[in-house]
C-alpha atoms as a PDB file:
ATOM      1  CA  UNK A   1     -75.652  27.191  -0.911  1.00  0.00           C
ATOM      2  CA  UNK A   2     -74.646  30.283   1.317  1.00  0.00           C
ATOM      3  CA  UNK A   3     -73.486  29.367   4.706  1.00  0.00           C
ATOM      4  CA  UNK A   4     -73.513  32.146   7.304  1.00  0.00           C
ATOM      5  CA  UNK A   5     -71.298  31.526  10.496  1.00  0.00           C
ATOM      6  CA  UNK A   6     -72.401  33.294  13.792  1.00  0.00           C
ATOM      7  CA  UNK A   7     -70.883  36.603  14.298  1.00  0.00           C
ATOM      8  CA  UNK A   8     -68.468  37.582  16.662  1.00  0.00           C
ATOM      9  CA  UNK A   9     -71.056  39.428  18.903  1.00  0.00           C
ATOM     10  CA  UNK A  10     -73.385  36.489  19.034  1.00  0.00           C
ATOM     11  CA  UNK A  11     -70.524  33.831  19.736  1.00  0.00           C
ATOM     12  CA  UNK A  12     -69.416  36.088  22.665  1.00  0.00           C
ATOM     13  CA  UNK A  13     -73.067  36.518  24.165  1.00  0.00           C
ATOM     14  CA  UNK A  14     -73.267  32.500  23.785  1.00  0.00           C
ATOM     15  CA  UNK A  15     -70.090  32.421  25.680  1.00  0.00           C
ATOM     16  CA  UNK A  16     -70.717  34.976  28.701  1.00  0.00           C
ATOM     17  CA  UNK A  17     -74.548  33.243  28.631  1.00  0.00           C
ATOM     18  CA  UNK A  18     -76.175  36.709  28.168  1.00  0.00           C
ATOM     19  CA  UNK A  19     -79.284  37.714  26.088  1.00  0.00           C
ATOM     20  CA  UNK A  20     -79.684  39.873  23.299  1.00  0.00           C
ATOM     21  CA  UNK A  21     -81.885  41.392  25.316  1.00  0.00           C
ATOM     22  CA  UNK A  22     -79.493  42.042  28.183  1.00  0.00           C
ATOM     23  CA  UNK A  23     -77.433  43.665  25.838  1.00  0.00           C
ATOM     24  CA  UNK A  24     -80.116  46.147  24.905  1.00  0.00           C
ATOM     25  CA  UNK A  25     -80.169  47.117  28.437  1.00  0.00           C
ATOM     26  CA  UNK A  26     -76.734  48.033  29.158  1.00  0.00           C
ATOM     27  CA  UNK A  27     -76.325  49.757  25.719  1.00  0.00           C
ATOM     28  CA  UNK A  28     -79.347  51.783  25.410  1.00  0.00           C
ATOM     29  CA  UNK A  29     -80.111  51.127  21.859  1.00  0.00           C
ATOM     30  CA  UNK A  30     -82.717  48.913  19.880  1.00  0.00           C
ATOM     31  CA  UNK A  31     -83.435  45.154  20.072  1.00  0.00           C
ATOM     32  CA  UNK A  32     -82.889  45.908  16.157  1.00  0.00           C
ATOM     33  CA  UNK A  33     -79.990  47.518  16.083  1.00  0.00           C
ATOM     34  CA  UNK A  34     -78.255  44.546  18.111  1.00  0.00           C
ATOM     35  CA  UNK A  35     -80.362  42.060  15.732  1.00  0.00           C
ATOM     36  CA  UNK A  36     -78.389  43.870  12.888  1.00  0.00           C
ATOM     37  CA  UNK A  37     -75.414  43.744  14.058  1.00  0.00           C
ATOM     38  CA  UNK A  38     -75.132  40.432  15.102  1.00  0.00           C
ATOM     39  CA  UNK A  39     -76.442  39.388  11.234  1.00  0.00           C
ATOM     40  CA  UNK A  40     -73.406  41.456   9.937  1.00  0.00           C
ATOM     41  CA  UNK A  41     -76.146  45.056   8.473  1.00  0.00           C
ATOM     42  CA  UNK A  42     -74.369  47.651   8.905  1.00  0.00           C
ATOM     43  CA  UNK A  43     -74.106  50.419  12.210  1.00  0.00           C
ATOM     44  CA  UNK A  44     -73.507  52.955  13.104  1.00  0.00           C
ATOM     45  CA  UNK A  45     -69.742  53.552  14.712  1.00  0.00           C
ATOM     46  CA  UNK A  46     -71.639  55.178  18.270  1.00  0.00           C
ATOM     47  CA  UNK A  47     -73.841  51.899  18.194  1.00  0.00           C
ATOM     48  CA  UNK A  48     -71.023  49.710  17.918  1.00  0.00           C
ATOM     49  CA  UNK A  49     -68.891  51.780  20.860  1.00  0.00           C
ATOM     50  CA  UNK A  50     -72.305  51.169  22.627  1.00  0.00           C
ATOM     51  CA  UNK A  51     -72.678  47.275  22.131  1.00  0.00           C
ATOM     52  CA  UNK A  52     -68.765  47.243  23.247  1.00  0.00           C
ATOM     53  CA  UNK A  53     -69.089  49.305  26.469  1.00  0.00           C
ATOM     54  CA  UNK A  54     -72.200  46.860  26.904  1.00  0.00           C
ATOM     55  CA  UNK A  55     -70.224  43.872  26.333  1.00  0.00           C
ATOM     56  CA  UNK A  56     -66.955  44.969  28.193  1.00  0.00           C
ATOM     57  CA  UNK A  57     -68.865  45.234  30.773  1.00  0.00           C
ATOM     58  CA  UNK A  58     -70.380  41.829  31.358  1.00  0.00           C
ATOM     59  CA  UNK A  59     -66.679  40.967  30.512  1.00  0.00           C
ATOM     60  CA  UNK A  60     -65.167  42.327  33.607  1.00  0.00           C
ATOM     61  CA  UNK A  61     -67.958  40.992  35.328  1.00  0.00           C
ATOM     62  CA  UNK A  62     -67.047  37.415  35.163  1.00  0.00           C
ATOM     63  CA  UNK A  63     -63.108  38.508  34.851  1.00  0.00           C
ATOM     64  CA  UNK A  64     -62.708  37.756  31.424  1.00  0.00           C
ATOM     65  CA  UNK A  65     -60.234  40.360  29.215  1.00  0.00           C
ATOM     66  CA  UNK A  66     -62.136  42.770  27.842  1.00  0.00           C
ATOM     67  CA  UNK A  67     -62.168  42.687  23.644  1.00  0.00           C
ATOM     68  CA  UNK A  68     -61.697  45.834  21.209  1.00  0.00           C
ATOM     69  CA  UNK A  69     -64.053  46.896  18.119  1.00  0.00           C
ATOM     70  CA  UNK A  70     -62.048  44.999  15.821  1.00  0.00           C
ATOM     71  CA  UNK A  71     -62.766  41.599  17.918  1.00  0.00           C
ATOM     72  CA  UNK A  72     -66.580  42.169  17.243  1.00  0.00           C
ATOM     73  CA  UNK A  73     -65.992  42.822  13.276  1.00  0.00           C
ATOM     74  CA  UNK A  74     -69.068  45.397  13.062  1.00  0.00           C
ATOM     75  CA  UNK A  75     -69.606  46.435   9.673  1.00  0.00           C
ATOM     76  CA  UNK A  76     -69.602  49.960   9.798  1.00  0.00           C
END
């Protein structure tokens, strides 16, 4: 039986109590891409920057550090 844990991304979001879709909005790319990203697919390396600019943001917004790519393990 194959267990998936959550990814990085979707722990985070869970944590700063943000939507997919509010991540869509600050990123400017697809519901689908974040979907992806979040079930491990594979992206692209400017979709990833994207999601972490996104993220970062909401980050200094509640004065949390901000994380790196590596913290999000994207498969790229």
């Amino acid at each position: 039986m194959l267990v998936m844990s959550d990814s990085a991304l979707l722990r985070l979001r869970e944590r700063l109590d943000i939507t997919r879709e509010d991540v869509v909005r600050r990123s400017h790319i697809s519901v689908a891409t974040v979907r992806n990203a979040e079930k491990g697919a594979k992206i692209t390396r400017r979709s990833a920057l994207q999601i972490l600019h996104a993220v970062n943001s909401y980050l200094r917004e509640s004065n949390q550090p901000e994380v790196a790519l590596d913290d999000l393990e994207f498969v790229l």
